[in-house]
C-alpha atoms as a PDB file:
ATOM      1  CA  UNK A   1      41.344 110.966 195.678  1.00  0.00           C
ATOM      2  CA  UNK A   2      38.059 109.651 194.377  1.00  0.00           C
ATOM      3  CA  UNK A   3      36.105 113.294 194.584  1.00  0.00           C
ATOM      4  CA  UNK A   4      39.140 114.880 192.740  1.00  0.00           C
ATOM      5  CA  UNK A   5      39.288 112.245 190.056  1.00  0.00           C
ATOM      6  CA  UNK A   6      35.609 111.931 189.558  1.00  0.00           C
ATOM      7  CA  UNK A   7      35.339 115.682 189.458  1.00  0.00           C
ATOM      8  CA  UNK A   8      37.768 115.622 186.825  1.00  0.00           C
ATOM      9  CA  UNK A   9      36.075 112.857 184.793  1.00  0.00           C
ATOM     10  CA  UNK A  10      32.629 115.226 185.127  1.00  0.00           C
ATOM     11  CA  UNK A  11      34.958 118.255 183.769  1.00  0.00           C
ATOM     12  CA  UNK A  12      36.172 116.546 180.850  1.00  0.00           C
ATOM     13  CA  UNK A  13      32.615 115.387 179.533  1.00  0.00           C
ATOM     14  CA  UNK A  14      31.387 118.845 180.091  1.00  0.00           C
ATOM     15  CA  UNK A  15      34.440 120.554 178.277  1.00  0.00           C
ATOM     16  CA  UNK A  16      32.958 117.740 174.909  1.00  0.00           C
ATOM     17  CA  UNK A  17      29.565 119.800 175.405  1.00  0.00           C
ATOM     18  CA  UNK A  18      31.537 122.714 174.024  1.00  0.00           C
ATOM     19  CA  UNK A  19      33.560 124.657 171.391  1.00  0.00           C
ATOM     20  CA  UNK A  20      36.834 122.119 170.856  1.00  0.00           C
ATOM     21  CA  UNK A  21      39.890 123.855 170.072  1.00  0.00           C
ATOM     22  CA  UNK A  22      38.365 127.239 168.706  1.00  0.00           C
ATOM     23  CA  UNK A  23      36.376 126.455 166.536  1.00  0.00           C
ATOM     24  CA  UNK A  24      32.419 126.691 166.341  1.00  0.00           C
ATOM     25  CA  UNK A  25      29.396 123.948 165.205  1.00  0.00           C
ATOM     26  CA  UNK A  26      26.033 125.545 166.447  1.00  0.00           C
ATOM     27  CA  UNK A  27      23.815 128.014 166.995  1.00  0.00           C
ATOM     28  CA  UNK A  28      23.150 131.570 165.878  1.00  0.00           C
ATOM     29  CA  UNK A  29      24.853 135.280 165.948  1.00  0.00           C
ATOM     30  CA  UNK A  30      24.062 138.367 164.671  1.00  0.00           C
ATOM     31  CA  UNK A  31      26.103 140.510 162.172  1.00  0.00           C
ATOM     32  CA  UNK A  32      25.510 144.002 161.077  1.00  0.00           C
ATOM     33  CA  UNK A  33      27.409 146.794 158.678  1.00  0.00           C
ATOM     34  CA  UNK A  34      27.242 148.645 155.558  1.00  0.00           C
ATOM     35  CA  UNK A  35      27.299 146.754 152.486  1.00  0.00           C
ATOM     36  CA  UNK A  36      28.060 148.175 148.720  1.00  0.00           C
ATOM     37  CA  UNK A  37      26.790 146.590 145.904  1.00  0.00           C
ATOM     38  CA  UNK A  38      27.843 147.845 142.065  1.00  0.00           C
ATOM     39  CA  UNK A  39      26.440 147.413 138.352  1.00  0.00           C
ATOM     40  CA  UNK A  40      28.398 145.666 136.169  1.00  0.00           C
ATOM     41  CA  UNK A  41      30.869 147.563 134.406  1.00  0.00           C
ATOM     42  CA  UNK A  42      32.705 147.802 130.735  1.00  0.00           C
ATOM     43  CA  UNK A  43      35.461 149.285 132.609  1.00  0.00           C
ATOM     44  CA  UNK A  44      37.234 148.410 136.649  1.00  0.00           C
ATOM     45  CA  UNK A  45      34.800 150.540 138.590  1.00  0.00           C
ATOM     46  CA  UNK A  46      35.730 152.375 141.665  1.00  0.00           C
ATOM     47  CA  UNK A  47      33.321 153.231 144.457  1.00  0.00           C
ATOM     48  CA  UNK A  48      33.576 156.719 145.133  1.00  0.00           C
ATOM     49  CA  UNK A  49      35.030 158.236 148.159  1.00  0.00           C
ATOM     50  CA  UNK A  50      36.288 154.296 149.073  1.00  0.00           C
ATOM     51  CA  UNK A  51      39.053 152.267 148.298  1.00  0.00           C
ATOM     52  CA  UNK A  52      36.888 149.529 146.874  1.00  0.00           C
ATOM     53  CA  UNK A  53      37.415 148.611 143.056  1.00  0.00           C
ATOM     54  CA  UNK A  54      35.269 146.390 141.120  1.00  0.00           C
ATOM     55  CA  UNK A  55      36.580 144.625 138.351  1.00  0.00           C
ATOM     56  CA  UNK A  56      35.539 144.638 134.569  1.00  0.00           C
ATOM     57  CA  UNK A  57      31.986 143.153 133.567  1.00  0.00           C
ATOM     58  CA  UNK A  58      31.875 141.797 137.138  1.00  0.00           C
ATOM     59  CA  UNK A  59      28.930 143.022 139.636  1.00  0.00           C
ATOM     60  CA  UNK A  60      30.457 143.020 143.033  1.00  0.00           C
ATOM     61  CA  UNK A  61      29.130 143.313 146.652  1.00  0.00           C
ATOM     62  CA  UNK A  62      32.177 145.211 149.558  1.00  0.00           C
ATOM     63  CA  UNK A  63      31.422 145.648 152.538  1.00  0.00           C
ATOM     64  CA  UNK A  64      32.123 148.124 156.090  1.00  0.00           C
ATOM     65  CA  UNK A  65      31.837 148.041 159.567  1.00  0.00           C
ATOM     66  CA  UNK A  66      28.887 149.193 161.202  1.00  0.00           C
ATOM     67  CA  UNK A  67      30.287 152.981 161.169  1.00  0.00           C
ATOM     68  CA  UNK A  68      31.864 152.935 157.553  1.00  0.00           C
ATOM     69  CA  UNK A  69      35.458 153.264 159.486  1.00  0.00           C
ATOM     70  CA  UNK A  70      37.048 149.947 158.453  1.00  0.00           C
ATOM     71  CA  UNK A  71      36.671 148.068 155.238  1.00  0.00           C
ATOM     72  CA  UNK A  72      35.980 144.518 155.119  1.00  0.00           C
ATOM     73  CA  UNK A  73      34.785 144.693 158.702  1.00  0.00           C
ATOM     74  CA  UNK A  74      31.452 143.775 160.425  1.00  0.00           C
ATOM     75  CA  UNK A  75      30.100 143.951 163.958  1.00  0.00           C
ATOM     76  CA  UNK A  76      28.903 141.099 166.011  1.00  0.00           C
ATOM     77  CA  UNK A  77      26.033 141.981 168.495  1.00  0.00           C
ATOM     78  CA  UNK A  78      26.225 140.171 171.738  1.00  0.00           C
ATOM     79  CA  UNK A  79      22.435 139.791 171.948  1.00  0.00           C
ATOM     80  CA  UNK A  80      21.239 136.520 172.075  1.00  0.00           C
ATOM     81  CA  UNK A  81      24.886 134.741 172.983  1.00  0.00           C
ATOM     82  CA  UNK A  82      25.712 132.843 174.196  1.00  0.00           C
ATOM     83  CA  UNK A  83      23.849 129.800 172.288  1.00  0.00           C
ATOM     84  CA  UNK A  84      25.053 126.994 170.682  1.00  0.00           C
ATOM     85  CA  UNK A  85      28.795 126.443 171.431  1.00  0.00           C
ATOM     86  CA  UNK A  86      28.694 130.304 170.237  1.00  0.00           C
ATOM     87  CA  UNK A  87      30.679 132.079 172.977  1.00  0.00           C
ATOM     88  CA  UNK A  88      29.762 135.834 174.189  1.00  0.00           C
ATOM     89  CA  UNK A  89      33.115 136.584 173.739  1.00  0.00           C
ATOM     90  CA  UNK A  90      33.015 136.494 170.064  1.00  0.00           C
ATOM     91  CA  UNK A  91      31.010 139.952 170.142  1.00  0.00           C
ATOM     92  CA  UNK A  92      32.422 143.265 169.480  1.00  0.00           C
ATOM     93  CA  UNK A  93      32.828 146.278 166.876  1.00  0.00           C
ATOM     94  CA  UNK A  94      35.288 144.570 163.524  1.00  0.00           C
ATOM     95  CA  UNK A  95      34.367 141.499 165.251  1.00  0.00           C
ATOM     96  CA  UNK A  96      34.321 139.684 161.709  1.00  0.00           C
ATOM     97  CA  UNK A  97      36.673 139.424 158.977  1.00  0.00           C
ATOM     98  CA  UNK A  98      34.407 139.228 155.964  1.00  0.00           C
ATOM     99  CA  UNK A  99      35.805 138.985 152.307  1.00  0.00           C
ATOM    100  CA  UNK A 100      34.211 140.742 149.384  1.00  0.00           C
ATOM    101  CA  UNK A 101      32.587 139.272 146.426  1.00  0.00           C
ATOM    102  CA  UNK A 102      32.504 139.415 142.490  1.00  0.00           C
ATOM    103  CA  UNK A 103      29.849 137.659 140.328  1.00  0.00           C
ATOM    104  CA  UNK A 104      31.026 135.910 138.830  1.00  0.00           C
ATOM    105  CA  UNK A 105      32.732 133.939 140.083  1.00  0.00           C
ATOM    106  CA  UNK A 106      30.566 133.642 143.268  1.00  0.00           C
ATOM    107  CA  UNK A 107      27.354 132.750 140.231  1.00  0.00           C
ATOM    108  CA  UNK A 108      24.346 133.852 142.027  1.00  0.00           C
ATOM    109  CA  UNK A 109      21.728 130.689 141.887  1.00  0.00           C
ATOM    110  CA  UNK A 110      22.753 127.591 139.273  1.00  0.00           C
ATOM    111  CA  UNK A 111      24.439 124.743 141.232  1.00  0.00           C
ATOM    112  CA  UNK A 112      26.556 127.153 143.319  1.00  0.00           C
ATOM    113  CA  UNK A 113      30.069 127.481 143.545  1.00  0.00           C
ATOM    114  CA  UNK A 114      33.733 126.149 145.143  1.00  0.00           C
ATOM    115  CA  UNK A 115      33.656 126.743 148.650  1.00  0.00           C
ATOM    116  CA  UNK A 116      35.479 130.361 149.210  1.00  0.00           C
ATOM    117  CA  UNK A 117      36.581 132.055 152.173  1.00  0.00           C
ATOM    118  CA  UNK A 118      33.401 134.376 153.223  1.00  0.00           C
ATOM    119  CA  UNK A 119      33.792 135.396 157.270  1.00  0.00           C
ATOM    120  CA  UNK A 120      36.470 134.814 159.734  1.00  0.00           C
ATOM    121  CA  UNK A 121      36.630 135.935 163.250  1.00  0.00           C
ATOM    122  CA  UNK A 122      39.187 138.455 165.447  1.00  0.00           C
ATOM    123  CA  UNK A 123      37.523 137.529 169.298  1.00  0.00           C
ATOM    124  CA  UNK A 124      37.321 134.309 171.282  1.00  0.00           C
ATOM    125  CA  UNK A 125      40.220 132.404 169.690  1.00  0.00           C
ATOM    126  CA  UNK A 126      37.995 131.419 167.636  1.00  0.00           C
ATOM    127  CA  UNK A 127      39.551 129.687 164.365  1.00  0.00           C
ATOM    128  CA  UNK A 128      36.149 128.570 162.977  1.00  0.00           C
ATOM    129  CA  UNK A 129      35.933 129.587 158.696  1.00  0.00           C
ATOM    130  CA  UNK A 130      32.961 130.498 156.945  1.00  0.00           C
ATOM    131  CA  UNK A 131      33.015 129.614 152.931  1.00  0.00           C
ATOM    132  CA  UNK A 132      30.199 130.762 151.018  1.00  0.00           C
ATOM    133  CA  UNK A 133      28.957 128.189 148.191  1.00  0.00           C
ATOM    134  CA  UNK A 134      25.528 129.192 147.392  1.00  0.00           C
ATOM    135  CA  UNK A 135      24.178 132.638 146.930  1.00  0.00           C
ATOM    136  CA  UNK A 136      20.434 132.106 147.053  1.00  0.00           C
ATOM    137  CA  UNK A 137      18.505 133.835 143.998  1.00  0.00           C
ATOM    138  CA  UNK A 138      15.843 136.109 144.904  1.00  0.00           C
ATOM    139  CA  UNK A 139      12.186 135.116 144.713  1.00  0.00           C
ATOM    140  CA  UNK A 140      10.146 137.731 143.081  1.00  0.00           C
ATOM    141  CA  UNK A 141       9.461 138.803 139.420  1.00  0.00           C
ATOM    142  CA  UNK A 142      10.523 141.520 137.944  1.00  0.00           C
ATOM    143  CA  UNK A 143       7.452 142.753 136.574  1.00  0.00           C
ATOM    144  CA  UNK A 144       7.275 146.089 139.253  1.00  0.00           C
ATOM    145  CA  UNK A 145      11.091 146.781 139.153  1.00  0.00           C
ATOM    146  CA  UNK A 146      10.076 149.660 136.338  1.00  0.00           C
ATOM    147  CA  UNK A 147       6.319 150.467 137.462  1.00  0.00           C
ATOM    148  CA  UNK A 148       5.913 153.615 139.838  1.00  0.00           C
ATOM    149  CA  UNK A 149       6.337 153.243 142.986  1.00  0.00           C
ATOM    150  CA  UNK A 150       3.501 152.011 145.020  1.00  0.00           C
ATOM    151  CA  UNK A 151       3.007 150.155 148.447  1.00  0.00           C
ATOM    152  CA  UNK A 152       3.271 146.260 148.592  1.00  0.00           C
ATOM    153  CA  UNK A 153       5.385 146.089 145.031  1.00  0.00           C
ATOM    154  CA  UNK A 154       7.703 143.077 145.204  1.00  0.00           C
ATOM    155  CA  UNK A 155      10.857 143.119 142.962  1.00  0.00           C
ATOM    156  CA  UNK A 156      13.480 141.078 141.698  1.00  0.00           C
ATOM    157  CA  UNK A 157      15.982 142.144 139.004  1.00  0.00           C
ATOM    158  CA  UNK A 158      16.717 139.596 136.687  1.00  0.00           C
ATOM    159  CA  UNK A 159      19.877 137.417 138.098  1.00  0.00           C
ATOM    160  CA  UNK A 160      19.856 139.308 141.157  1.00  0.00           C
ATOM    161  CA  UNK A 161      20.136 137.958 144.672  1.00  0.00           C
ATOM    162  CA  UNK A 162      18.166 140.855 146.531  1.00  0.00           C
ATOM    163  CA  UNK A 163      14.284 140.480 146.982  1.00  0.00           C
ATOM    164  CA  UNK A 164      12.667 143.990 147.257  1.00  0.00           C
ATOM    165  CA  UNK A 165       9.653 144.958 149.002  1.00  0.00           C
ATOM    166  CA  UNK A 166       8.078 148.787 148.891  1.00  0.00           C
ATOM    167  CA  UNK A 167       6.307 149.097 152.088  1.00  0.00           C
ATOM    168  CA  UNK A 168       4.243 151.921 153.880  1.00  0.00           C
ATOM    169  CA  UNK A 169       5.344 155.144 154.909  1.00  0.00           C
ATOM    170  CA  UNK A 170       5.338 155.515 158.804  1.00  0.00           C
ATOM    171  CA  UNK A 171       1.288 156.018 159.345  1.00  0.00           C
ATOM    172  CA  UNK A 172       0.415 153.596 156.554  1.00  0.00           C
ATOM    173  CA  UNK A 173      -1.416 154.622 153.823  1.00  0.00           C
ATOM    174  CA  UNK A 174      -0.656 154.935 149.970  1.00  0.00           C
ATOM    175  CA  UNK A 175       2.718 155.421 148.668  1.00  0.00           C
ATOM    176  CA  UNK A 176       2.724 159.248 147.726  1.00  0.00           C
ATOM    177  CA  UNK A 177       6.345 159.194 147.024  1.00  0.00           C
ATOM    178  CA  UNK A 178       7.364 158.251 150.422  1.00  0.00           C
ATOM    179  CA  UNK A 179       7.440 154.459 150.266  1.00  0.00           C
ATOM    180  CA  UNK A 180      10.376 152.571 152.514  1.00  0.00           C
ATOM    181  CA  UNK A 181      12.053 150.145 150.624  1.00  0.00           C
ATOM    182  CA  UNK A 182      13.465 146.508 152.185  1.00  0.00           C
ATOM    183  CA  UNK A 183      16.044 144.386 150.121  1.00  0.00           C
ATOM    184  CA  UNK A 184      16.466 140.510 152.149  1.00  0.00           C
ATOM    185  CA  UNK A 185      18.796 137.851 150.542  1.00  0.00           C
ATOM    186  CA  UNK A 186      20.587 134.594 151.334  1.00  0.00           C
ATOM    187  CA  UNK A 187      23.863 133.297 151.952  1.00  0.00           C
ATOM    188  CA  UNK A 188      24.611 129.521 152.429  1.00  0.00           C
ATOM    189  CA  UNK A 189      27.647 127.311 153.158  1.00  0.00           C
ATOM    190  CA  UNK A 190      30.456 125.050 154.995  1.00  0.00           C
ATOM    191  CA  UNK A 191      32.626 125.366 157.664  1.00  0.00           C
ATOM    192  CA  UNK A 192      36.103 124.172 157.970  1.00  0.00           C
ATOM    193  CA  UNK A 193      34.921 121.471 160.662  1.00  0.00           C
ATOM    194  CA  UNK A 194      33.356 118.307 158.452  1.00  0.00           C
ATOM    195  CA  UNK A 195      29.655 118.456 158.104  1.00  0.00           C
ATOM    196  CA  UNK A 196      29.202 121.744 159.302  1.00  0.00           C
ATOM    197  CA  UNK A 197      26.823 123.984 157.111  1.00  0.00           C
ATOM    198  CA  UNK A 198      25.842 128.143 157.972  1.00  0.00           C
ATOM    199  CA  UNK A 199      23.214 130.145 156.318  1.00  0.00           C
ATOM    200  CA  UNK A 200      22.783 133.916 156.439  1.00  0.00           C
ATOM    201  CA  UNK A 201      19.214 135.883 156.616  1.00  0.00           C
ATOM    202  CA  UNK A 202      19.829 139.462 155.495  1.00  0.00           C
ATOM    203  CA  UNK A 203      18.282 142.243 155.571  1.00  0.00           C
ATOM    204  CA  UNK A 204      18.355 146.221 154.853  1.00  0.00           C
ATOM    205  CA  UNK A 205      16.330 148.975 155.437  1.00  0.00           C
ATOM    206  CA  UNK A 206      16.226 151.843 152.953  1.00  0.00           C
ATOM    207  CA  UNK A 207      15.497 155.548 154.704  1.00  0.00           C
ATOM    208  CA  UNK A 208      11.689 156.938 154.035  1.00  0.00           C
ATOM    209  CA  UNK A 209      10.674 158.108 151.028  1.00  0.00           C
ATOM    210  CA  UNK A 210      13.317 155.617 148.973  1.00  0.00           C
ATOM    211  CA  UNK A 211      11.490 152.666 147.356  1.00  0.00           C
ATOM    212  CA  UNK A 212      13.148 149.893 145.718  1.00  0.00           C
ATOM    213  CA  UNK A 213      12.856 152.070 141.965  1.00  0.00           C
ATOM    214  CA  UNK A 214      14.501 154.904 143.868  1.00  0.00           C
ATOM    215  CA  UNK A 215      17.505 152.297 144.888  1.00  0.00           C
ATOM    216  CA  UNK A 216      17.735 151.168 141.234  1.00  0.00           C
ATOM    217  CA  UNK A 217      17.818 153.708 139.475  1.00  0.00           C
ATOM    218  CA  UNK A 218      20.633 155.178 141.772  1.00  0.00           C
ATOM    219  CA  UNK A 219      22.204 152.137 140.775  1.00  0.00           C
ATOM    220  CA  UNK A 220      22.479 152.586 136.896  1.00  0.00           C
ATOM    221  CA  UNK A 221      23.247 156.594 137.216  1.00  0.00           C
ATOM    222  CA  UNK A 222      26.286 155.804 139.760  1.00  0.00           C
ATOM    223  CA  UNK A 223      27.395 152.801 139.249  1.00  0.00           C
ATOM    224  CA  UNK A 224      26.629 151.588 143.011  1.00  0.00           C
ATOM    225  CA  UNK A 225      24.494 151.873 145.915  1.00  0.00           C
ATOM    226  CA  UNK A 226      25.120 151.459 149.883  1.00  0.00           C
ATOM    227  CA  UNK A 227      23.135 151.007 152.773  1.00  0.00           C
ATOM    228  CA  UNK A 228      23.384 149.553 155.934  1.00  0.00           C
ATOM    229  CA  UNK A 229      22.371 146.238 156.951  1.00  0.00           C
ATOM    230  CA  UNK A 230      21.832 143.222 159.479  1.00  0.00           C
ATOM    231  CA  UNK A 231      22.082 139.686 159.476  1.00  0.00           C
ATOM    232  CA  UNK A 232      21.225 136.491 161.609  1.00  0.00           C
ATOM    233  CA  UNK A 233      24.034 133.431 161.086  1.00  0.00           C
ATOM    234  CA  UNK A 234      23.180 130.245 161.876  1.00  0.00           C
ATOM    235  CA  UNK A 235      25.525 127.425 162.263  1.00  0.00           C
ATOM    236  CA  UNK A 236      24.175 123.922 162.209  1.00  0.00           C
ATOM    237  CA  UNK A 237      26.162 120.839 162.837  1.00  0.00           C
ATOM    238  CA  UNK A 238      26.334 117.493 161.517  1.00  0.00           C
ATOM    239  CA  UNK A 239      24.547 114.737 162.905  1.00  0.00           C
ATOM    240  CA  UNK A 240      24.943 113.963 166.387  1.00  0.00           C
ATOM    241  CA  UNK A 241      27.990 112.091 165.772  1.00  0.00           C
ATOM    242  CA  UNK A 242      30.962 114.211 167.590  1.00  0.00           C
ATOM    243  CA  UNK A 243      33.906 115.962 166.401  1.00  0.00           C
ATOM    244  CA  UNK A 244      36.904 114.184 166.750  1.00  0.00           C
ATOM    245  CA  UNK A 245      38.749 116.402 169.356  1.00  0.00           C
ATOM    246  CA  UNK A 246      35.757 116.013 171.331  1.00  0.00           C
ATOM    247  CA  UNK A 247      35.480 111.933 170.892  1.00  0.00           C
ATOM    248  CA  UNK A 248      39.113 112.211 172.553  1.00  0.00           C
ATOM    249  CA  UNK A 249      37.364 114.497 175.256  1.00  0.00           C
ATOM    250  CA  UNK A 250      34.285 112.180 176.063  1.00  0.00           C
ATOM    251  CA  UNK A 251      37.534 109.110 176.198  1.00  0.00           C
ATOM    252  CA  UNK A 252      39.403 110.648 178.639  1.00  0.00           C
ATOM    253  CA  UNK A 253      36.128 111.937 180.651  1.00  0.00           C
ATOM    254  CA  UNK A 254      34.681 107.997 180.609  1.00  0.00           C
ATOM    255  CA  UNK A 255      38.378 106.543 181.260  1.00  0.00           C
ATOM    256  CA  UNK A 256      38.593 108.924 184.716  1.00  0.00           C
ATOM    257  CA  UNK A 257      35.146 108.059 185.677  1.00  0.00           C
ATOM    258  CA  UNK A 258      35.824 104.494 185.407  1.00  0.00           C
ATOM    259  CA  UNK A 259      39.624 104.998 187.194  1.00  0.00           C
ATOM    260  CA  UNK A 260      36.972 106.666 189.968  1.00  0.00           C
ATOM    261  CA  UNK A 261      34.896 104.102 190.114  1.00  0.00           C
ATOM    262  CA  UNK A 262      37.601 101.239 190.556  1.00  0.00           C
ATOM    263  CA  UNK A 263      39.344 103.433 193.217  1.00  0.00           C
ATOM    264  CA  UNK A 264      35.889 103.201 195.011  1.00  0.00           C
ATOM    265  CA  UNK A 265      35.937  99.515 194.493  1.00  0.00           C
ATOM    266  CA  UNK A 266      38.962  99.114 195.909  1.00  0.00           C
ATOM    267  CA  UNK A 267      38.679 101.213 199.020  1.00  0.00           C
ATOM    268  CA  UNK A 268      35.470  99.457 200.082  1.00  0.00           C
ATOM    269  CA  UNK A 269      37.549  96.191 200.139  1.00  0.00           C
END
């Protein structure tokens, strides 16, 4: 009787170490996919060869699966996990629910924005909601958005969220037309669990010989662009003041280990 109720008591304060009722507080997974991003329109734009359709005067950002098979869909890589109260289990292809965004209303910079609905999960039980509030700006002028192309440019369209960067063709050396654009931006926000705050790190890689004026100007002439992408989320909890499912947890845990402890008491007498 006193191993099996102590054991118990030890089970229940390691179960308020993790994930309480599907949701999770900490740590950090890894997203990839294909993300579209259009101009702003006079007209509802449609994204050719896709179901996607932007509205009028709006700039919107859809988004694909890794493979460009299911819309709305992103892949969670199981390097790296578990960590946090982040489970392994939450990895797999259309791992994440992600919704797709319109600017405005999700206003890129200012004060941010109403918390919305940004990521969802399909694995682990997991119940946990992301809602974006904050799309970071980007960082860099936009003096070299129109300048040819050349190694080490840095470029930030007015308003824009997306930080380019031309850098060297494979070899280094100068630019000769075969520059390798990078575009990085931010995501921030809130969980559905009190106190709970994520921020995204993303990143794409444009092919060789496609530098940030070559993604632009694709832009303007169709109306979008596409590429694929990756992304590290980090969750980050409150302070280290518990959850209340796992208060109730750490309760029941202390309340066994004392009910072992008087058992002991008792037997000794």
């Amino acid at each position: 009787m006193r191993l099996s109720t102590a054991g118990l008591g030890l089970l229940f304060v390691c179960l308020a170490q993790s994930s309480f009722g599907g949701t999770i507080t900490s740590g950090v997974f890894d997203i990839s996919g294909t993300i579209y991003v259009t101009a702003a329109q006079s007209t509802p734009f449609s994204v050719p060869g896709t179901s996607f359709v932007c509205p009028a005067t709006e700039a919107c950002i859809f988004w694909q699966d890794s493979a460009g098979s299911a819309n709305d869909k992103l892949d969670i890589a199981s390097t790296g996990l578990p960590n946090g109260n982040i489970p392994l289990a939450l990895a797999g292809n259309d791992a994440a629910n992600v919704s797709n965004l319109a600017n405005p209303p999700e206003i890129v910079g200012g004060s941010g924005f109403t918390p919305t609905t940004f990521m969802t999960f399909n694995n682990a039980g997991i119940t946990t909601d992301l809602m974006l509030d904050y799309i970071a700006p980007g960082i860099y002028s936009s003096t070299a958005c129109g300048l040819a192309p050349a190694v080490g440019q840095q470029c930030t369209t007015p308003g824009s969220l997306f930080n380019f960067v031309n850098n060297p063709p494979p070899g280094s050396g100068p630019c000769n037309g075969q520059c390798e654009a990078t575009a990085t931006w931010v995501f921030e926000g809130v969980t559905d669990t009190p106190g709970v705050t994520w921020n995204g790190n993303f990143t794409s890689q444009f092919a060789v010989g496609v530098p940030f004026q070559t993604v632009l100007a694709e832009l303007t002439a169709n109306g979008y662009v596409s590429n694929t992408f990756s992304a590290a989320i980090t969750l980050t909890p409150a302070a280290t003041t518990p959850e209340p499912g796992t208060l109730y947890l750490m309760f029941i845990g202390t309340g066994l280990l004392g009910l072992a402890s008087f058992w002991r008491r008792r037997t000794a007498k």
